[in-house]
PDB file of N, CA and C in Angstrom:
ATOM      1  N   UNK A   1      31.662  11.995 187.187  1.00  0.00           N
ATOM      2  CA  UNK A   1      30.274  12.120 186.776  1.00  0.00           C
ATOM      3  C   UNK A   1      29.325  12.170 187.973  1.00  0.00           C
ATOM      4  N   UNK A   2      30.000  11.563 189.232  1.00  0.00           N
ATOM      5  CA  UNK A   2      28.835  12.027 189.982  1.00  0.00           C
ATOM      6  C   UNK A   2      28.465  12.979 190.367  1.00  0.00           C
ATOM      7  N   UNK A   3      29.053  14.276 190.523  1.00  0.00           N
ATOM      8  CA  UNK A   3      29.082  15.625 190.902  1.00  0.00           C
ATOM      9  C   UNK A   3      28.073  16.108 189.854  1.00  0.00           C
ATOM     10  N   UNK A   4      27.835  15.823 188.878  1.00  0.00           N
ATOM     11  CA  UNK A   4      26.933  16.186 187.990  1.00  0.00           C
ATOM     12  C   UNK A   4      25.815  16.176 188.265  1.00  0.00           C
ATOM     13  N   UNK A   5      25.316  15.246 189.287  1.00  0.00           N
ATOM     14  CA  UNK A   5      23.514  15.282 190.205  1.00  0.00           C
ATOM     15  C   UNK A   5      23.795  17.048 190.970  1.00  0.00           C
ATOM     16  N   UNK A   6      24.519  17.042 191.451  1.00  0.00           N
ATOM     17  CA  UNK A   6      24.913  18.013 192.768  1.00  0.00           C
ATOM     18  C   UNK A   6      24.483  19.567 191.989  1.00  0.00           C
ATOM     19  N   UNK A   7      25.203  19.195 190.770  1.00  0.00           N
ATOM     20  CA  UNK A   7      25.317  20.677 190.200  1.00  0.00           C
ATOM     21  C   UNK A   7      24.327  20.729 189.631  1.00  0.00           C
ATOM     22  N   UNK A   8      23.562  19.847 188.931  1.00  0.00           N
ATOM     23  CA  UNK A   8      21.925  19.761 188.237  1.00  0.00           C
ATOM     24  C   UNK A   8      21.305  20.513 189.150  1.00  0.00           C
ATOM     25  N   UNK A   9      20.935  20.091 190.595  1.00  0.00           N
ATOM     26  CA  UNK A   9      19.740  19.653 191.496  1.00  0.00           C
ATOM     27  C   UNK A   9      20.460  21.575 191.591  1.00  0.00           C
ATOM     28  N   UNK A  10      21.189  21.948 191.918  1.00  0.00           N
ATOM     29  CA  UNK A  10      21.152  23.578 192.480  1.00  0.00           C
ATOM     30  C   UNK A  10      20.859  24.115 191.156  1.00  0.00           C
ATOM     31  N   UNK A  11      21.148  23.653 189.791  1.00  0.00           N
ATOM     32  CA  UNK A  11      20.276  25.005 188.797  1.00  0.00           C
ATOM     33  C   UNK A  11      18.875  24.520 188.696  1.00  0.00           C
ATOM     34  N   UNK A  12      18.454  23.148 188.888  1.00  0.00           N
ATOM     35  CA  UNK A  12      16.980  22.848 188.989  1.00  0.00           C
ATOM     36  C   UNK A  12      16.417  23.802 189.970  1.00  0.00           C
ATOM     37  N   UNK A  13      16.544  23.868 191.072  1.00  0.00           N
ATOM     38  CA  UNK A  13      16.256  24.760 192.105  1.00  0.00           C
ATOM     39  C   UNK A  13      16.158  26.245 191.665  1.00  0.00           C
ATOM     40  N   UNK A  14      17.009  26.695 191.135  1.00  0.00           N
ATOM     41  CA  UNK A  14      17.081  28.158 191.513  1.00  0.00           C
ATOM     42  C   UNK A  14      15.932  28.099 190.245  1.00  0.00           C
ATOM     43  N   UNK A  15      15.975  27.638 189.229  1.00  0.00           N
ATOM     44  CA  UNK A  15      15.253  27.810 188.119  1.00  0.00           C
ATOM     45  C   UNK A  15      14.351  27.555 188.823  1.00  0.00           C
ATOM     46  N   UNK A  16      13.667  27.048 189.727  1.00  0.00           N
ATOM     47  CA  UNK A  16      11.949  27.006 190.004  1.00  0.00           C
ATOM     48  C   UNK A  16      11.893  28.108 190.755  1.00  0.00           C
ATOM     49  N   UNK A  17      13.124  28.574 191.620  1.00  0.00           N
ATOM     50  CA  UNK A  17      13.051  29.560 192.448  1.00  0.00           C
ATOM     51  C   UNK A  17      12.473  30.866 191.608  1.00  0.00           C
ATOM     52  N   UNK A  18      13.591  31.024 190.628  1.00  0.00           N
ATOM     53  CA  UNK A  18      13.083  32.306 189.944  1.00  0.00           C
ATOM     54  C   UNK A  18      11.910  32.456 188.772  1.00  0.00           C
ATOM     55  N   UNK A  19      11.365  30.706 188.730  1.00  0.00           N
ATOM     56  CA  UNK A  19       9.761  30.895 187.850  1.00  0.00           C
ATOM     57  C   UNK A  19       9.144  31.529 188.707  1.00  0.00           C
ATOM     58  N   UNK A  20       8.884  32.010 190.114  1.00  0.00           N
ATOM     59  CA  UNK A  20       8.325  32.936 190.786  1.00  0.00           C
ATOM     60  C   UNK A  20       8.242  34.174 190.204  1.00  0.00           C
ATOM     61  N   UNK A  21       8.911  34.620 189.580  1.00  0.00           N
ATOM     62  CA  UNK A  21       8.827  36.255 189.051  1.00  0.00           C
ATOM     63  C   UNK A  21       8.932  35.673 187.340  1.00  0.00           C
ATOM     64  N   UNK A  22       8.250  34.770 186.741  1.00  0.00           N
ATOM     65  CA  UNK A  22       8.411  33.995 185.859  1.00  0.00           C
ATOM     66  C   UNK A  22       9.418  34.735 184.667  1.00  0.00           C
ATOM     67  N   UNK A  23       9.901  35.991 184.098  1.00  0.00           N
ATOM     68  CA  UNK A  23      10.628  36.251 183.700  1.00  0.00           C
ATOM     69  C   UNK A  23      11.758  35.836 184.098  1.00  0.00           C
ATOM     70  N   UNK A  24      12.467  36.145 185.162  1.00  0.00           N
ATOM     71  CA  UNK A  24      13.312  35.306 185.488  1.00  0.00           C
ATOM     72  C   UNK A  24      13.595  33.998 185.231  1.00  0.00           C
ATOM     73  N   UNK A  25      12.700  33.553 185.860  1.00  0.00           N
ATOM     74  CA  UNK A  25      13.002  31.900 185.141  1.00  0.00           C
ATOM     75  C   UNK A  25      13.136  31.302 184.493  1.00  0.00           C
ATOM     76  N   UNK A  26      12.260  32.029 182.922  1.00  0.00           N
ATOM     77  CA  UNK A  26      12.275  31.869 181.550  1.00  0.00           C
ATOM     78  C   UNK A  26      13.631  32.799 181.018  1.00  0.00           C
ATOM     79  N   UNK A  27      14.072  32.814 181.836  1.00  0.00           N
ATOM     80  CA  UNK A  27      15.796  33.917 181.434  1.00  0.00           C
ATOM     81  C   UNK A  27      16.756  32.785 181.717  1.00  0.00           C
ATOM     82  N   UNK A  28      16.213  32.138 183.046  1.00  0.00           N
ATOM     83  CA  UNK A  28      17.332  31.165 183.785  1.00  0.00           C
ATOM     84  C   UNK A  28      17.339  30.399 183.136  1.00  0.00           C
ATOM     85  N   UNK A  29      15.901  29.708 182.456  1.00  0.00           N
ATOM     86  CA  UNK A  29      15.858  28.210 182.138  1.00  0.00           C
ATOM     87  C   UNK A  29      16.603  27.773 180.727  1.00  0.00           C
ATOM     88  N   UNK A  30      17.229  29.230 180.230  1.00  0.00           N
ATOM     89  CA  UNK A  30      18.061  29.267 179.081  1.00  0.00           C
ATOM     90  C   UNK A  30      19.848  28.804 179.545  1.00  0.00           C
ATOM     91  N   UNK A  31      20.073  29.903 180.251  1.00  0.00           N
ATOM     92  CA  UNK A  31      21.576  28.867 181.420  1.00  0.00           C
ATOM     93  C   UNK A  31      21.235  27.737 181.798  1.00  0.00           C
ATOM     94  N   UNK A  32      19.761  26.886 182.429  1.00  0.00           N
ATOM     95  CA  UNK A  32      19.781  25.505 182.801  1.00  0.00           C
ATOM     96  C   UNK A  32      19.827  24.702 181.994  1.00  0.00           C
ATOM     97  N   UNK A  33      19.428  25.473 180.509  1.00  0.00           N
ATOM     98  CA  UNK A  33      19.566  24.089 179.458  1.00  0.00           C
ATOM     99  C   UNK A  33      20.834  24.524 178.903  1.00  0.00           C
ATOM    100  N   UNK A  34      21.596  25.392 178.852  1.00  0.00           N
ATOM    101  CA  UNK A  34      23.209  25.190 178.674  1.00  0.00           C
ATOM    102  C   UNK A  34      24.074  24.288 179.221  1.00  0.00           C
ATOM    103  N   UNK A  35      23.443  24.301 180.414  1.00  0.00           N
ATOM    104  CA  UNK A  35      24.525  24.136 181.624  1.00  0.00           C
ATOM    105  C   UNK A  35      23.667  22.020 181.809  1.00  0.00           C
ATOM    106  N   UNK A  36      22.821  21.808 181.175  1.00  0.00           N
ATOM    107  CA  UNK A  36      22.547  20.329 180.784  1.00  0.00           C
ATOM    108  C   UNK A  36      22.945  20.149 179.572  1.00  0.00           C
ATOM    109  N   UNK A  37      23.346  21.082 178.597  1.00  0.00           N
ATOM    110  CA  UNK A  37      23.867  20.761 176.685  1.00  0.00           C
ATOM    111  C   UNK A  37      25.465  20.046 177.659  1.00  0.00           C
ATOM    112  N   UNK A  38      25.828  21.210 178.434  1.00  0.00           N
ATOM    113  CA  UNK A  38      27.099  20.540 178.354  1.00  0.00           C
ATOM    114  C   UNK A  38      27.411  19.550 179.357  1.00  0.00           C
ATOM    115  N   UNK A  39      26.357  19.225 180.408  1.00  0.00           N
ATOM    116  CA  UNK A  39      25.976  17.666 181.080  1.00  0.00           C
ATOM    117  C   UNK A  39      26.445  16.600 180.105  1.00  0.00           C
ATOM    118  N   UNK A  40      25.587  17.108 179.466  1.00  0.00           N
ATOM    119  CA  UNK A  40      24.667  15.860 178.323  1.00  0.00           C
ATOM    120  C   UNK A  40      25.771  15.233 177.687  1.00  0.00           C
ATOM    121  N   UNK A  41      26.664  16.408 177.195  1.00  0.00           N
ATOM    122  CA  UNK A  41      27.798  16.389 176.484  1.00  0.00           C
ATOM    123  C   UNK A  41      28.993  15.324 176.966  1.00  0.00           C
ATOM    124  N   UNK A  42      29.247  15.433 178.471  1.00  0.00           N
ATOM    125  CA  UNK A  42      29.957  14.455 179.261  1.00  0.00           C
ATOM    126  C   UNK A  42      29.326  13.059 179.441  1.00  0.00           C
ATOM    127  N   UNK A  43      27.928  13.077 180.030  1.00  0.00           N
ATOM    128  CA  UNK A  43      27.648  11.849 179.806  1.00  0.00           C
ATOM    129  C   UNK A  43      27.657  10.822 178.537  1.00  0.00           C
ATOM    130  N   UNK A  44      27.650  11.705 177.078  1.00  0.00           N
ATOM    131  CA  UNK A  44      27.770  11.522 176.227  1.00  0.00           C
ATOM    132  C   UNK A  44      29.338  10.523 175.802  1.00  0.00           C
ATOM    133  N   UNK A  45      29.881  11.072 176.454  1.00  0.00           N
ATOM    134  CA  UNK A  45      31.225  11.140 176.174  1.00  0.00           C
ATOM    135  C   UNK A  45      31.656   9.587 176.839  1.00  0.00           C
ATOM    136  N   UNK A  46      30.670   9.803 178.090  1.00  0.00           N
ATOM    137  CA  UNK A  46      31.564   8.283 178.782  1.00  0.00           C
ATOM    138  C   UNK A  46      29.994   7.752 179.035  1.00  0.00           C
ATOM    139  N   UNK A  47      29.099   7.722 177.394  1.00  0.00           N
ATOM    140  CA  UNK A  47      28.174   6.588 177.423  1.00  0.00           C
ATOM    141  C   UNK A  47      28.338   5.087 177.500  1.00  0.00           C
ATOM    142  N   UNK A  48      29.551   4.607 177.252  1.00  0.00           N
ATOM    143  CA  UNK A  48      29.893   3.531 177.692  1.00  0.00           C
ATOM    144  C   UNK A  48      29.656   2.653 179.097  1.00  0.00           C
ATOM    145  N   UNK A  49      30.045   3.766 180.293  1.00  0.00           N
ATOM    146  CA  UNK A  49      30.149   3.491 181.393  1.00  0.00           C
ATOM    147  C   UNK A  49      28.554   3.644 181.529  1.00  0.00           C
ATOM    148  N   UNK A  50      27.876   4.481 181.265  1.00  0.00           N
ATOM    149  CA  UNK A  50      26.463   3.962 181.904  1.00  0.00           C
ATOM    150  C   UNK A  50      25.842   2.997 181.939  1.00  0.00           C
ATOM    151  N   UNK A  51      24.893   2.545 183.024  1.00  0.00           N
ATOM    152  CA  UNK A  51      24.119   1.279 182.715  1.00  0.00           C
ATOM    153  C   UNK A  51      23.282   1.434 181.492  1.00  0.00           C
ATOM    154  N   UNK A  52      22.380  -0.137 181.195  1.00  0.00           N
ATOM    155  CA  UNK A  52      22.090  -0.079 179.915  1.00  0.00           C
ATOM    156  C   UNK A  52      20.278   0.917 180.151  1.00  0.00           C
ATOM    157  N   UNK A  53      20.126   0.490 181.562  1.00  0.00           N
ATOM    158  CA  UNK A  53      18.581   1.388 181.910  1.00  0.00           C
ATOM    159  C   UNK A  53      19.192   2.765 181.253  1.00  0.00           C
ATOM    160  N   UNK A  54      19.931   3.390 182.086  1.00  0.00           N
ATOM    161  CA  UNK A  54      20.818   4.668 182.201  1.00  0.00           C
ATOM    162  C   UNK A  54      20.862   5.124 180.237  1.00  0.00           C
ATOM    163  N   UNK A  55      21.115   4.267 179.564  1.00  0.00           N
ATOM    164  CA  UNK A  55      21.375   4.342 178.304  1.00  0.00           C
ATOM    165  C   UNK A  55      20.449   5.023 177.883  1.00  0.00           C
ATOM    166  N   UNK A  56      19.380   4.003 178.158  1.00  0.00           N
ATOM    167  CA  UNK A  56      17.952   4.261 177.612  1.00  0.00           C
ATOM    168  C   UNK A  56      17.026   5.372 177.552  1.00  0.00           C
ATOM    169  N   UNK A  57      17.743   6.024 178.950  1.00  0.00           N
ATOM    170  CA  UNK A  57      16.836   7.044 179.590  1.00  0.00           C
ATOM    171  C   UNK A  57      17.662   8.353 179.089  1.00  0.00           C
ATOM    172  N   UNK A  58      18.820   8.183 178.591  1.00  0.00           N
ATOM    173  CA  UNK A  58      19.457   9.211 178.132  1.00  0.00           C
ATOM    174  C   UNK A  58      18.741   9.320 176.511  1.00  0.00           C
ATOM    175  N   UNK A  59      18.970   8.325 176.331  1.00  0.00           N
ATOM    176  CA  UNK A  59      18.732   8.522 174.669  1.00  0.00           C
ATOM    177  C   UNK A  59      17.210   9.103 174.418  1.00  0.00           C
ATOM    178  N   UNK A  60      16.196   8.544 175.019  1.00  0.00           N
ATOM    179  CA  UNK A  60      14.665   9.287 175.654  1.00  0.00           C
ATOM    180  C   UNK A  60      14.566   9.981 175.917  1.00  0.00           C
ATOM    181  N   UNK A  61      15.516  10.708 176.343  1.00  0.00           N
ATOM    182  CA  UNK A  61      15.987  12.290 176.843  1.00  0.00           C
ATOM    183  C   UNK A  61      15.844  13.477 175.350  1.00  0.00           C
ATOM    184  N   UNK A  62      17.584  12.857 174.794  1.00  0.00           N
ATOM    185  CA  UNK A  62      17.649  13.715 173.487  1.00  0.00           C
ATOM    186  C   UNK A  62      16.668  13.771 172.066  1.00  0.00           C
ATOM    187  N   UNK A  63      16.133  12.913 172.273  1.00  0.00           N
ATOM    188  CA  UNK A  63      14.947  12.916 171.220  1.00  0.00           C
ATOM    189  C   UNK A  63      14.042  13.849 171.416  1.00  0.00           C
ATOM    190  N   UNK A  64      12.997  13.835 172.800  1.00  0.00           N
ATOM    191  CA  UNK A  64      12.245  15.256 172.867  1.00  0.00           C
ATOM    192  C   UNK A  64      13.310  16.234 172.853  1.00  0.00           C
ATOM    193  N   UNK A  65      14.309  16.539 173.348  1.00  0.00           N
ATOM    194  CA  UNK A  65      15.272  17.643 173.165  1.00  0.00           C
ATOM    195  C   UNK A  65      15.024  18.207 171.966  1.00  0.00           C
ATOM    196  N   UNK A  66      15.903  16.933 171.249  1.00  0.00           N
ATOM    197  CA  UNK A  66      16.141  17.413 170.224  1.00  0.00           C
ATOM    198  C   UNK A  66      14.594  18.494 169.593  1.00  0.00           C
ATOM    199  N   UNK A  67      13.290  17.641 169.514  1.00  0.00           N
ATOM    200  CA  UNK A  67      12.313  17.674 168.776  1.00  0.00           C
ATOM    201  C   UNK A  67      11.882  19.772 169.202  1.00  0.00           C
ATOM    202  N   UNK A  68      11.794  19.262 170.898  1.00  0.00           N
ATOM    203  CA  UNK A  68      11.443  21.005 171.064  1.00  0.00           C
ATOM    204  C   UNK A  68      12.557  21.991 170.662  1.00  0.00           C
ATOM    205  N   UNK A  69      13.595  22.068 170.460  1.00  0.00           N
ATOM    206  CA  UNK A  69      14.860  22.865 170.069  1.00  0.00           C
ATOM    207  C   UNK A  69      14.318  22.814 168.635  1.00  0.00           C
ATOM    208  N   UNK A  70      14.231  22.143 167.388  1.00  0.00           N
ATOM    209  CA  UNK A  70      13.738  22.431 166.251  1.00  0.00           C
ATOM    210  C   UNK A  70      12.675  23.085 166.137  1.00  0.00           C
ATOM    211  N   UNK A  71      11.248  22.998 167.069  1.00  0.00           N
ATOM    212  CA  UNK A  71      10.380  23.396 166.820  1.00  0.00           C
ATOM    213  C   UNK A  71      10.450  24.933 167.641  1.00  0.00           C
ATOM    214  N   UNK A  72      11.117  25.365 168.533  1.00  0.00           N
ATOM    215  CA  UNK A  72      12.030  26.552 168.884  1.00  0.00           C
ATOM    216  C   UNK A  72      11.730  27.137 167.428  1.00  0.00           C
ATOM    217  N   UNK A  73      13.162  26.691 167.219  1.00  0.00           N
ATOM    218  CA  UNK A  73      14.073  27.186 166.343  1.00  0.00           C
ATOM    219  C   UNK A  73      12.976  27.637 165.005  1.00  0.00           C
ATOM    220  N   UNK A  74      12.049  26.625 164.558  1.00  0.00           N
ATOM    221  CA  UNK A  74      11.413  27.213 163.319  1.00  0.00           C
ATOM    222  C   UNK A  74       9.842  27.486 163.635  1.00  0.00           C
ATOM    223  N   UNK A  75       9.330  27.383 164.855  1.00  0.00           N
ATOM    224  CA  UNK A  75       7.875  27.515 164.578  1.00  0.00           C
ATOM    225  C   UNK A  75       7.754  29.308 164.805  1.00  0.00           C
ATOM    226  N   UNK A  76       6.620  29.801 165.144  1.00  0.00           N
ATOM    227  CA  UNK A  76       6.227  31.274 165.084  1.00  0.00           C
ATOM    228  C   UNK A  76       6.060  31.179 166.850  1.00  0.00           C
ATOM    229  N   UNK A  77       5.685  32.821 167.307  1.00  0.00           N
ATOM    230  CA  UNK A  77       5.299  32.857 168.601  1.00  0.00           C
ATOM    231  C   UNK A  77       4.240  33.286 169.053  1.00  0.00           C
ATOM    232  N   UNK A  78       3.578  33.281 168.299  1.00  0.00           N
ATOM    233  CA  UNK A  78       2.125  34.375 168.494  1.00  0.00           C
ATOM    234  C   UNK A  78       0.981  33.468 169.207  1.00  0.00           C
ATOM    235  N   UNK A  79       1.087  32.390 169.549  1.00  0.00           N
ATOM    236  CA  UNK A  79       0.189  31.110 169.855  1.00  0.00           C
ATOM    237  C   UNK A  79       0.142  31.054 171.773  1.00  0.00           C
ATOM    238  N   UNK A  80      -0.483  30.398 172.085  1.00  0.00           N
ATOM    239  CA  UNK A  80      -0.582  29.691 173.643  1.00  0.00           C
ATOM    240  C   UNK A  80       0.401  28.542 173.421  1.00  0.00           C
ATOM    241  N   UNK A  81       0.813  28.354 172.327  1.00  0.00           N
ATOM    242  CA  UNK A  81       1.601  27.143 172.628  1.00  0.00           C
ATOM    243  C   UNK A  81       3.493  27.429 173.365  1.00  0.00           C
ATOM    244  N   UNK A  82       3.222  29.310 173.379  1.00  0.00           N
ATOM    245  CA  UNK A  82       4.199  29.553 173.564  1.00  0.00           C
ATOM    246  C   UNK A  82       5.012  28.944 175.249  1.00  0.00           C
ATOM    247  N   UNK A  83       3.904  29.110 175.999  1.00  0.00           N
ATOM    248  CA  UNK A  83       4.162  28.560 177.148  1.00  0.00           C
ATOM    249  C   UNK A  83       4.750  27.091 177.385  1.00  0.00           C
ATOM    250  N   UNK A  84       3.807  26.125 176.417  1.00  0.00           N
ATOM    251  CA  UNK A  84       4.530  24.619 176.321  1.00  0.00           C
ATOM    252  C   UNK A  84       6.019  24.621 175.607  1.00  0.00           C
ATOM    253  N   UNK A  85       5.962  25.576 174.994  1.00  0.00           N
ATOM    254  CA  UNK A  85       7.574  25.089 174.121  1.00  0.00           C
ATOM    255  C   UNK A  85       8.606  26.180 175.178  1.00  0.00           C
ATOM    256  N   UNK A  86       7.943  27.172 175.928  1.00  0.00           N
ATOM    257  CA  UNK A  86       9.118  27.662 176.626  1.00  0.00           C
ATOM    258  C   UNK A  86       9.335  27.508 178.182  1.00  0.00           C
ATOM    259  N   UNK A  87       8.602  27.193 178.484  1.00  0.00           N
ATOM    260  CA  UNK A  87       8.466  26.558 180.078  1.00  0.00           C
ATOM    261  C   UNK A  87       8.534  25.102 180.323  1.00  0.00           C
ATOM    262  N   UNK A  88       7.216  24.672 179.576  1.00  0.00           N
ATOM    263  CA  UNK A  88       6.721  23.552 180.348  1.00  0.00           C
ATOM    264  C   UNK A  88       7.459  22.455 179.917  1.00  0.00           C
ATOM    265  N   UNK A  89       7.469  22.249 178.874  1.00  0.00           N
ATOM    266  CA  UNK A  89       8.139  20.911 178.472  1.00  0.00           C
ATOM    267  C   UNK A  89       9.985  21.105 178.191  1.00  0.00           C
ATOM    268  N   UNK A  90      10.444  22.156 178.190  1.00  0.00           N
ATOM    269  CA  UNK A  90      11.855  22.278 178.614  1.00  0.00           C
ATOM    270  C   UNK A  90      12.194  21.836 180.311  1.00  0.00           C
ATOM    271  N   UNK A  91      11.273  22.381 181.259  1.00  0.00           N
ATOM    272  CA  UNK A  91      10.888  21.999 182.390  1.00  0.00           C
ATOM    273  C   UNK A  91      10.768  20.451 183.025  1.00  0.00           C
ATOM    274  N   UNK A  92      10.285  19.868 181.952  1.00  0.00           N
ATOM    275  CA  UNK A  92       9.930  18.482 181.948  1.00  0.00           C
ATOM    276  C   UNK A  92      11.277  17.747 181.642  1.00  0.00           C
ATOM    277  N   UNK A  93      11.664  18.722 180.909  1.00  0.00           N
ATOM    278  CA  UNK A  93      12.762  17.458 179.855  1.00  0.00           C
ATOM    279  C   UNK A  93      14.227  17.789 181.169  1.00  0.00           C
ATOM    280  N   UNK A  94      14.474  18.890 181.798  1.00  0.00           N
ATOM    281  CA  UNK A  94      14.922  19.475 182.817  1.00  0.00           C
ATOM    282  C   UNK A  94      14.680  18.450 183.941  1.00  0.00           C
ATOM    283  N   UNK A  95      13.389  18.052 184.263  1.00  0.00           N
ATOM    284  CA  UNK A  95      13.825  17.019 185.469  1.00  0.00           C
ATOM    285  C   UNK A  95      14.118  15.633 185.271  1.00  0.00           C
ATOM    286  N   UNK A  96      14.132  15.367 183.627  1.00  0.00           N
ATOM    287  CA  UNK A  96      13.961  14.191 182.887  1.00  0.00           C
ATOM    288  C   UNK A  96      15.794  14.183 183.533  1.00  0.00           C
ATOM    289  N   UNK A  97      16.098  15.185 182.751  1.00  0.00           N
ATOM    290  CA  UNK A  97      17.633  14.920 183.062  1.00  0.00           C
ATOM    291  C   UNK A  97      18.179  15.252 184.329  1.00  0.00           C
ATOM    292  N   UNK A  98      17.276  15.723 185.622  1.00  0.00           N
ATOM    293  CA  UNK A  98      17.715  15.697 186.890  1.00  0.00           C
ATOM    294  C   UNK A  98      17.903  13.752 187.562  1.00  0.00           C
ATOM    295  N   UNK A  99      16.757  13.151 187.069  1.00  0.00           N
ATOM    296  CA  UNK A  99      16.998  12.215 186.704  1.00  0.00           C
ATOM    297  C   UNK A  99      17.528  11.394 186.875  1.00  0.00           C
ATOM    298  N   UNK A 100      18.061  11.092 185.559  1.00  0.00           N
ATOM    299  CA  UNK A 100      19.376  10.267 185.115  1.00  0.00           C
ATOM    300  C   UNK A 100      20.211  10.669 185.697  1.00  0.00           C
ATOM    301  N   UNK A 101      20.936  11.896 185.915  1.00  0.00           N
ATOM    302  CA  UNK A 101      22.184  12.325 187.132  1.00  0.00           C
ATOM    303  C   UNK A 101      21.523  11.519 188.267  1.00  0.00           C
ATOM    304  N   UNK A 102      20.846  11.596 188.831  1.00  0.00           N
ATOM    305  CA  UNK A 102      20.523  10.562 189.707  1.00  0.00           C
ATOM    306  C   UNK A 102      20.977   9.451 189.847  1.00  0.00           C
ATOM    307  N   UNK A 103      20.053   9.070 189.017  1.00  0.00           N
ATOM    308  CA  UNK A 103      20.814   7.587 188.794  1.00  0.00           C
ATOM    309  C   UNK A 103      22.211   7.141 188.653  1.00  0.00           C
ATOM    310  N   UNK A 104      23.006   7.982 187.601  1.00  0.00           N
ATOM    311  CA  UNK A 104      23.921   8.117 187.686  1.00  0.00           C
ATOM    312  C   UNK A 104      24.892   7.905 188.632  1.00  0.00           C
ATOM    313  N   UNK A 105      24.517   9.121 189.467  1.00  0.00           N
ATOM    314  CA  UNK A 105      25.559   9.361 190.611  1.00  0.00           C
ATOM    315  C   UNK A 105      24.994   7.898 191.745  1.00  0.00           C
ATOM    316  N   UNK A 106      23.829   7.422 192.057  1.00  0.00           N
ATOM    317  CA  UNK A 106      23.498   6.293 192.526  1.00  0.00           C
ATOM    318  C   UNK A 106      24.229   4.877 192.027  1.00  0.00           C
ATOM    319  N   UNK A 107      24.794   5.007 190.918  1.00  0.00           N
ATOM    320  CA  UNK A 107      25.179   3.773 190.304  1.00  0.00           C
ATOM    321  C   UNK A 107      26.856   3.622 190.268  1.00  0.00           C
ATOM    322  N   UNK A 108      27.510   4.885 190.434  1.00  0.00           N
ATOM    323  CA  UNK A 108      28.561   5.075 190.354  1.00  0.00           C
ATOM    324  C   UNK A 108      29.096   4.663 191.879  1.00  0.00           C
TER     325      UNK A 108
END
């Protein structure tokens, strides 16, 4: 699990790299939240071993997840809100879980 900061912190990166030509990034930031589903998925797996902070901050994690992925999934796109549900707060929730790999790999 600690290698999991290592590999975060280079798709965190390139994903800010390529919000520069912001298509890009909003292309990438779809592989960065894959490539944290299946993070998430491992830490998931050996939630045991995390500390109980570590717990906390995971579980604080999947709740907004969860909440913007539903509202994805069923709201419309025609709004300004398009930017908060496709950048910004995936973005947020993105360093939420740069994060905890942090910690993680700090605790391990």
């Amino acid at each position: 699990m600690t290698k999991l900061y290592k590999i975060n912190l280079v798709f965190v990166i390139l994903t800010l790299v390529l919000y520069l030509t912001v298509y890009l990034g909003l292309l990438f930031s779809i592989v960065l939240g894959g490539v944290q589903v299946i993070m998430s998925l491992i830490m998931l797996y050996n939630f045991k071993k995390l500390s109980e902070t570590n717990k906390v901050l995971f579980i604080i994690y999947l709740i907004p997840t969860a909440t913007i992925l539903v509202l994805i999934a069923t709201d419309n796109y025609g709004d300004i809100n398009y930017i908060m549900k496709f950048a910004v707060i995936p973005m947020m929730l993105a360093f939420l879980h740069l994060y905890i790999t942090y910690r993680i790999k700090n605790e391990l």
